[in-house]
PDB file of N, CA and C in Angstrom:
ATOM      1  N   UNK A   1     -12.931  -7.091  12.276  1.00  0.00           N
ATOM      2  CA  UNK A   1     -13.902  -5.985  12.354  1.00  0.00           C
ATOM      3  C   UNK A   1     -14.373  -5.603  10.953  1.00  0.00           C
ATOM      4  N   UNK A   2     -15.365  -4.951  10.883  1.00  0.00           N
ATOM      5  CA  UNK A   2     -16.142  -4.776   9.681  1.00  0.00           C
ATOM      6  C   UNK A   2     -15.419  -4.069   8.979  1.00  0.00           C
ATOM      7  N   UNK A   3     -15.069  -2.882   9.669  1.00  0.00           N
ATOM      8  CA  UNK A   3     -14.438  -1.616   8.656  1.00  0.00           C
ATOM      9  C   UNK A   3     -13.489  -1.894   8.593  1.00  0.00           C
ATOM     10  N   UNK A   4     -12.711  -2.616   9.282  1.00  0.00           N
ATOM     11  CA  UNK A   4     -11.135  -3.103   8.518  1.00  0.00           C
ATOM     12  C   UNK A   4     -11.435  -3.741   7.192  1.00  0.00           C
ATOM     13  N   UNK A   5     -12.266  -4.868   6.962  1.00  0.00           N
ATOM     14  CA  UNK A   5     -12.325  -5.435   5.916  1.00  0.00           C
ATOM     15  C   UNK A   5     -13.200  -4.249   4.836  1.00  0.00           C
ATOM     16  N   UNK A   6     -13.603  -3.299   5.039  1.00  0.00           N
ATOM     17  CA  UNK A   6     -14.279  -2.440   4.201  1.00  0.00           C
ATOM     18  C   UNK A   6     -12.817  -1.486   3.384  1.00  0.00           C
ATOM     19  N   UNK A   7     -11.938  -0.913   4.677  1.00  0.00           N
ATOM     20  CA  UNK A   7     -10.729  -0.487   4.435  1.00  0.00           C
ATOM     21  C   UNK A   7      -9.512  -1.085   3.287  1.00  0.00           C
ATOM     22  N   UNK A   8      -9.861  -2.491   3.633  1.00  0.00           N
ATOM     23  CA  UNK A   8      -8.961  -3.751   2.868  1.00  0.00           C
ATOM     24  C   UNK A   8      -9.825  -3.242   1.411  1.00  0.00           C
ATOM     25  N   UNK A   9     -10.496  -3.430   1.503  1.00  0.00           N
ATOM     26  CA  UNK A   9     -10.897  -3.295  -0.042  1.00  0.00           C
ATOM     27  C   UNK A   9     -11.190  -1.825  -1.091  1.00  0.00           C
ATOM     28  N   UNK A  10     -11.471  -0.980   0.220  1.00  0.00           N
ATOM     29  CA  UNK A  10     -10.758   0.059  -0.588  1.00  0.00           C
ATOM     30  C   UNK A  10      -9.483   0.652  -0.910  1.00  0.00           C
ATOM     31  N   UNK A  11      -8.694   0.022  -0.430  1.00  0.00           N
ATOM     32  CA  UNK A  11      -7.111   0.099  -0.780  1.00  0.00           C
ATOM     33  C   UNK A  11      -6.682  -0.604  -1.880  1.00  0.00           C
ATOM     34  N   UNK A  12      -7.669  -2.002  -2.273  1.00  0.00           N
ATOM     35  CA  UNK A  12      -7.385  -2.940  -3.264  1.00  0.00           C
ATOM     36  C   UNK A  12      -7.962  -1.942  -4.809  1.00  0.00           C
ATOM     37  N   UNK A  13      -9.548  -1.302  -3.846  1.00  0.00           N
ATOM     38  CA  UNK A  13      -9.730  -0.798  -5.264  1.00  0.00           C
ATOM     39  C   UNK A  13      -8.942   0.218  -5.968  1.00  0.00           C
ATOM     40  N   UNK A  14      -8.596   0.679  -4.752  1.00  0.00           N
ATOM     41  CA  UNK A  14      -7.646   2.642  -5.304  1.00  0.00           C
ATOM     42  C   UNK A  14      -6.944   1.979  -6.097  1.00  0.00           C
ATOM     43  N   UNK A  15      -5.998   0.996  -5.700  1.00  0.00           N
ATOM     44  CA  UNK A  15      -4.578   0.765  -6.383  1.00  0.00           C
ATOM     45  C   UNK A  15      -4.765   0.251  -7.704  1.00  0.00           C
ATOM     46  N   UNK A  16      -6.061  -0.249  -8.014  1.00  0.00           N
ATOM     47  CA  UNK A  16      -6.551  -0.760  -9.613  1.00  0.00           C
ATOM     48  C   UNK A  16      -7.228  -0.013 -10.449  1.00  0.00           C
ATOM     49  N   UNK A  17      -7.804   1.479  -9.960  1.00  0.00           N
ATOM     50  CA  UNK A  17      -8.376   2.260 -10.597  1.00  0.00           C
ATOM     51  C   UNK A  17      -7.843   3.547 -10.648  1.00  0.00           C
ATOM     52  N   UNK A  18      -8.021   4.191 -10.987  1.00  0.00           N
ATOM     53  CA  UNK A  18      -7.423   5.600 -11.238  1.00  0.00           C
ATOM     54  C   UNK A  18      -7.620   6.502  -9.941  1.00  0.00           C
ATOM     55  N   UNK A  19      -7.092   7.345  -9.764  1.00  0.00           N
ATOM     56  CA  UNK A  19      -6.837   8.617  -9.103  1.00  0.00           C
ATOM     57  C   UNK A  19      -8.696   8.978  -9.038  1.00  0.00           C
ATOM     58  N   UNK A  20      -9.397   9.219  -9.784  1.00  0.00           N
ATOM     59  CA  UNK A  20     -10.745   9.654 -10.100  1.00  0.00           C
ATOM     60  C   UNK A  20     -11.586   8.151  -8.764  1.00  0.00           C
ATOM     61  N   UNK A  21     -11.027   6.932  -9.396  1.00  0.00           N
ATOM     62  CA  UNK A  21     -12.243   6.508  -8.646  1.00  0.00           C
ATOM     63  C   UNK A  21     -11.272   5.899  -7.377  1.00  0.00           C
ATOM     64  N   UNK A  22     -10.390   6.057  -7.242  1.00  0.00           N
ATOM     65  CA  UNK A  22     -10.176   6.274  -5.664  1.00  0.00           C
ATOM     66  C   UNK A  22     -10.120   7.345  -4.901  1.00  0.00           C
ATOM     67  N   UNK A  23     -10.499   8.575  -5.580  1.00  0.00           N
ATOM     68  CA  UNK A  23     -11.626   9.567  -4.553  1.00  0.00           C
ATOM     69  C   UNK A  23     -12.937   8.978  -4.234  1.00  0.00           C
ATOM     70  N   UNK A  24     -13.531   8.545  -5.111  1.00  0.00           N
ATOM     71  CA  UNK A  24     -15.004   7.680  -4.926  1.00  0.00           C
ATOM     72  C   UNK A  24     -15.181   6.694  -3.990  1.00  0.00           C
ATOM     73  N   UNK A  25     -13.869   5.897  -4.237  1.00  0.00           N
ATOM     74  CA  UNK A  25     -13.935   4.737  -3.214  1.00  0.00           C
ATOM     75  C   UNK A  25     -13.686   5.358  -2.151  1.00  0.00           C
ATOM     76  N   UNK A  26     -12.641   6.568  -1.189  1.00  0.00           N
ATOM     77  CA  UNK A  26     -12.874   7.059  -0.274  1.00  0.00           C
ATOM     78  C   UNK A  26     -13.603   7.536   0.333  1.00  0.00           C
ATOM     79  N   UNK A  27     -14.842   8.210  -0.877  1.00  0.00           N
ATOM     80  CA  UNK A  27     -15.697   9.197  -0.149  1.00  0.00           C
ATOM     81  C   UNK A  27     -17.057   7.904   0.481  1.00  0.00           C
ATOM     82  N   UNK A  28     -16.962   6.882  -0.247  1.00  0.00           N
ATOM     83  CA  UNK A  28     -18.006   5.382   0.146  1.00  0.00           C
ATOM     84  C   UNK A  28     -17.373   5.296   1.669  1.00  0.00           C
ATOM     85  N   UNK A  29     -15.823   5.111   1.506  1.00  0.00           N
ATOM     86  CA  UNK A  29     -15.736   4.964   2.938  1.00  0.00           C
ATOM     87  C   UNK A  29     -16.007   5.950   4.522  1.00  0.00           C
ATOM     88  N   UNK A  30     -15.944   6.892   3.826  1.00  0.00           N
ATOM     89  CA  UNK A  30     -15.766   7.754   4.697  1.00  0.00           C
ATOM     90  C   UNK A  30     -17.719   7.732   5.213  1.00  0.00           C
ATOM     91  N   UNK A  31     -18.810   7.127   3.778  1.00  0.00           N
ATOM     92  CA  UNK A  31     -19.896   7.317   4.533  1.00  0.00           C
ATOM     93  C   UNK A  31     -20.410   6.012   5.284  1.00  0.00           C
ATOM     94  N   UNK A  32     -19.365   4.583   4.896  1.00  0.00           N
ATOM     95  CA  UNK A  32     -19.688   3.582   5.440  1.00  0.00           C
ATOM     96  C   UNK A  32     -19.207   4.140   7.231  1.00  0.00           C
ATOM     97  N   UNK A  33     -17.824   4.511   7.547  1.00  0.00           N
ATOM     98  CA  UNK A  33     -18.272   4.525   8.955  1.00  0.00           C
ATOM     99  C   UNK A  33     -18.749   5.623   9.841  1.00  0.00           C
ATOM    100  N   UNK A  34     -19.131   6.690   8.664  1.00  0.00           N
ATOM    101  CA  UNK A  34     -20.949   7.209   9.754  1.00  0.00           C
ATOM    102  C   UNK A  34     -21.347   6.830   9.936  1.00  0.00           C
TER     103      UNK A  34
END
C-alpha cells in the first residue's frame, strides 16, 4: 500500500535527522493521507 511505503520512509527519515525535521516529516505525513 502506498502509505505504508510513505510511513517506511518517514521513520527512515526521523531517525537520521533531528527532532526539528522529524516534526516536518510528520506533519508531510499527516497531509499525504488527507
Amino acid at each position: 500500500a502506498p502509505n505504508t511505503a510513505e510511513l517506511k520512509i518517514c521513520r527512515v527519515n526521523r531517525n537520521s535527522g533531528s527532532c526539528l525535521g522529524g516534526d516536518e516529516i510528520f506533519l508531510l505525513c499527516d497531509k499525504v493521507q488527507k
